[in-house]
C-alpha atoms as a PDB file:
ATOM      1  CA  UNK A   1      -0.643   2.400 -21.596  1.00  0.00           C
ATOM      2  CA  UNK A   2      -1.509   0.146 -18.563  1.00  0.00           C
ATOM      3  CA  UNK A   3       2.087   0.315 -17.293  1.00  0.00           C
ATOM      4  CA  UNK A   4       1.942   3.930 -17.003  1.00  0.00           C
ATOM      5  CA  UNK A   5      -0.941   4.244 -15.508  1.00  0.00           C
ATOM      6  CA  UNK A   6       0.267   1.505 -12.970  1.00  0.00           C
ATOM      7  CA  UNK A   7       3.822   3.120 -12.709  1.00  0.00           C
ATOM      8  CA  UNK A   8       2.092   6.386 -11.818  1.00  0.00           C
ATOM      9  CA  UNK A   9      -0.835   4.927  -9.404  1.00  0.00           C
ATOM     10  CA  UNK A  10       1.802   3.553  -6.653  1.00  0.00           C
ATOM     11  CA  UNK A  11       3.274   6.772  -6.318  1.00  0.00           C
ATOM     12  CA  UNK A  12       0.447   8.920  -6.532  1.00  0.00           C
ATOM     13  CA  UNK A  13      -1.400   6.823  -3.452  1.00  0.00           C
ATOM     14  CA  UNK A  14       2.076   6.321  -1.280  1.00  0.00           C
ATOM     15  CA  UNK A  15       2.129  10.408  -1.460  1.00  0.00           C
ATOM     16  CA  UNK A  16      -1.535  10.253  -0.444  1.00  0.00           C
ATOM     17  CA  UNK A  17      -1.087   7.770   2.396  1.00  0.00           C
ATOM     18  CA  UNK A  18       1.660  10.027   3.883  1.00  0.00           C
ATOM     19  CA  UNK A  19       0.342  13.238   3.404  1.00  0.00           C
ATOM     20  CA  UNK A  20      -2.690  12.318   4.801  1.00  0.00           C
ATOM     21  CA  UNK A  21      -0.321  11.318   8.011  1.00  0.00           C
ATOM     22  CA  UNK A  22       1.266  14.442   8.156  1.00  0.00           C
ATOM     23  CA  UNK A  23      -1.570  16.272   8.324  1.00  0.00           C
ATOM     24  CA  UNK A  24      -2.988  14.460  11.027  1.00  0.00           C
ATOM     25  CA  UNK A  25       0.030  14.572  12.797  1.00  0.00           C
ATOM     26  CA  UNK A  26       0.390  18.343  12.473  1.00  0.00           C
ATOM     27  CA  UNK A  27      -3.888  19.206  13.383  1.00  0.00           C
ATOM     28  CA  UNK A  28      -2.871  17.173  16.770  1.00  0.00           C
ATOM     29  CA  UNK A  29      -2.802  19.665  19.596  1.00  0.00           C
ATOM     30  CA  UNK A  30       0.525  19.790  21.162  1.00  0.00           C
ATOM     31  CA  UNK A  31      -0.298  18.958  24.882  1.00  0.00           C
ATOM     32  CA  UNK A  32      -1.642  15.751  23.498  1.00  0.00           C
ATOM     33  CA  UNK A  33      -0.478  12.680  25.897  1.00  0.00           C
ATOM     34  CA  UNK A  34       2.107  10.774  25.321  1.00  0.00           C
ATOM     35  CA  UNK A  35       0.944   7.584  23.381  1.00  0.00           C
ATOM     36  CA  UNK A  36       1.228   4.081  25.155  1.00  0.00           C
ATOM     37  CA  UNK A  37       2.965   1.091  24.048  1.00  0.00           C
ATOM     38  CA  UNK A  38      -0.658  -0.989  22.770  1.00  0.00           C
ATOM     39  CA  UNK A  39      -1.545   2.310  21.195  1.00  0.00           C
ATOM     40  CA  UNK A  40       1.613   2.216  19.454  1.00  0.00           C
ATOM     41  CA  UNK A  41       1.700  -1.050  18.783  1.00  0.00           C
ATOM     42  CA  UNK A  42      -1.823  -0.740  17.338  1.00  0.00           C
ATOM     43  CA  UNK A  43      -0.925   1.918  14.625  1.00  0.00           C
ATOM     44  CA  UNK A  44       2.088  -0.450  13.413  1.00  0.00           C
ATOM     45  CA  UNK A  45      -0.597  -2.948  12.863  1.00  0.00           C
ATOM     46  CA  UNK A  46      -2.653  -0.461  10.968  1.00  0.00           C
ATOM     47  CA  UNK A  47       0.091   0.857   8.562  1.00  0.00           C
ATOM     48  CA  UNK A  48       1.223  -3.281   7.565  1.00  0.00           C
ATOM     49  CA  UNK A  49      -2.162  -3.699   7.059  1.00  0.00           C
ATOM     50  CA  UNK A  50      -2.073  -0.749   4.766  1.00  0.00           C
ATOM     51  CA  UNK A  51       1.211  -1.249   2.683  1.00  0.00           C
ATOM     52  CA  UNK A  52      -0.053  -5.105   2.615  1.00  0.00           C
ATOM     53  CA  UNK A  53      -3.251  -4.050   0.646  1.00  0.00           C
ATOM     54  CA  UNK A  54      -1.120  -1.395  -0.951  1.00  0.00           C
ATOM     55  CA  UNK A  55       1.090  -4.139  -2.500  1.00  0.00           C
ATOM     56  CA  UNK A  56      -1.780  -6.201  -3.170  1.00  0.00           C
ATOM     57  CA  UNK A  57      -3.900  -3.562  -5.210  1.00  0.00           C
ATOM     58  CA  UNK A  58      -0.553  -2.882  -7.243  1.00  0.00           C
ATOM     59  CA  UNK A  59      -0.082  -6.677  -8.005  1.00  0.00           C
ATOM     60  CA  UNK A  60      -3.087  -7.426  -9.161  1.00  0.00           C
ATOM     61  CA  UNK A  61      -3.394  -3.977 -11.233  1.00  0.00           C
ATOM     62  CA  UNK A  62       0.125  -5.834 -13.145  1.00  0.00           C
ATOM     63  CA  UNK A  63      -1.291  -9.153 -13.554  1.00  0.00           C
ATOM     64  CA  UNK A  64      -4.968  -7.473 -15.494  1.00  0.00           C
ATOM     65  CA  UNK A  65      -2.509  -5.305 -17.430  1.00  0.00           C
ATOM     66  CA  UNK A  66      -0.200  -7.999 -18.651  1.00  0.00           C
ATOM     67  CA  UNK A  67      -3.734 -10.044 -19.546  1.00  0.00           C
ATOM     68  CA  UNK A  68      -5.227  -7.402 -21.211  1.00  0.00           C
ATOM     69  CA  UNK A  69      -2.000  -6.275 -23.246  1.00  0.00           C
ATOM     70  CA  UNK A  70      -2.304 -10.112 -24.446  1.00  0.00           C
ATOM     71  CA  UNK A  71       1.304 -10.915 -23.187  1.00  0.00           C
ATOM     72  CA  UNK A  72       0.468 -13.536 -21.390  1.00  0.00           C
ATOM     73  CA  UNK A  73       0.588 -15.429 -18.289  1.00  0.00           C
ATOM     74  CA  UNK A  74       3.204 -13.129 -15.915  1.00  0.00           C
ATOM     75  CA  UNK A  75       5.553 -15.337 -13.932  1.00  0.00           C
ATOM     76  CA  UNK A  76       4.705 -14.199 -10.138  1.00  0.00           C
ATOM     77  CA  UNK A  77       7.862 -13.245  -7.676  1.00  0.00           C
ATOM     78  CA  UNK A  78       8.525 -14.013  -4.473  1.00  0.00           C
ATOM     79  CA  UNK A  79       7.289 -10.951  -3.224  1.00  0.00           C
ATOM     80  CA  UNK A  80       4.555 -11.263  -4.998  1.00  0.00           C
ATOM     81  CA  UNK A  81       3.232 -14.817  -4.039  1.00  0.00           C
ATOM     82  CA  UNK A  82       3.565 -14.053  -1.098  1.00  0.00           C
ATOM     83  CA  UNK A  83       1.552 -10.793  -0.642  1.00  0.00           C
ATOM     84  CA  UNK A  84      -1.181 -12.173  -2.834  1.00  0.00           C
ATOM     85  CA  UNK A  85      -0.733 -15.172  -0.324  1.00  0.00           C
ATOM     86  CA  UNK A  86      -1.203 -12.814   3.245  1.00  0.00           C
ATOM     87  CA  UNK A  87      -4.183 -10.672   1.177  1.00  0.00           C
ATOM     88  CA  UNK A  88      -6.250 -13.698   1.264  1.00  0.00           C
END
């Protein structure tokens, strides 16, 4: 049960994330300026930070479900270790 839940949750809140980009992107008025380079720059900051917590929520969300299906202690990736390591 927890690995459906979890298999549907990333998904669900990537299709969230982006939608809710679109849509500000498309309510913009179209004489809007042209961005600058630390604006830009900015937003790319914003959206790491993002996926980072993104990955973070999702890893942790495995780990309870693995402890609470009582199969115990999941071995941790590379990814993994290291996105739990740059959520700190």
């Amino acid at each position: 049960m927890g690995e459906t839940v979890q298999a549907l949750l990333l998904p669900v809140c990537v299709a969230v994330f982006f939608g809710s980009l679109a849509l500000r992107w498309k309510c913009q008025p179209a004489d809007k300026r042209q961005r600058s380079m630390k604006e830009r720059v900015k937003l790319a900051q914003i959206l790491a930070a993002a996926l980072l917590a993104l990955m973070a929520v999702g890893y942790r969300l495995q780990r309870v479900s693995h402890e609470m299906d009582g199969r115990g202690a999941h071995e941790a990736g590379v990814a993994e270790r290291a996105v739990l390591w740059l959520a700190k």
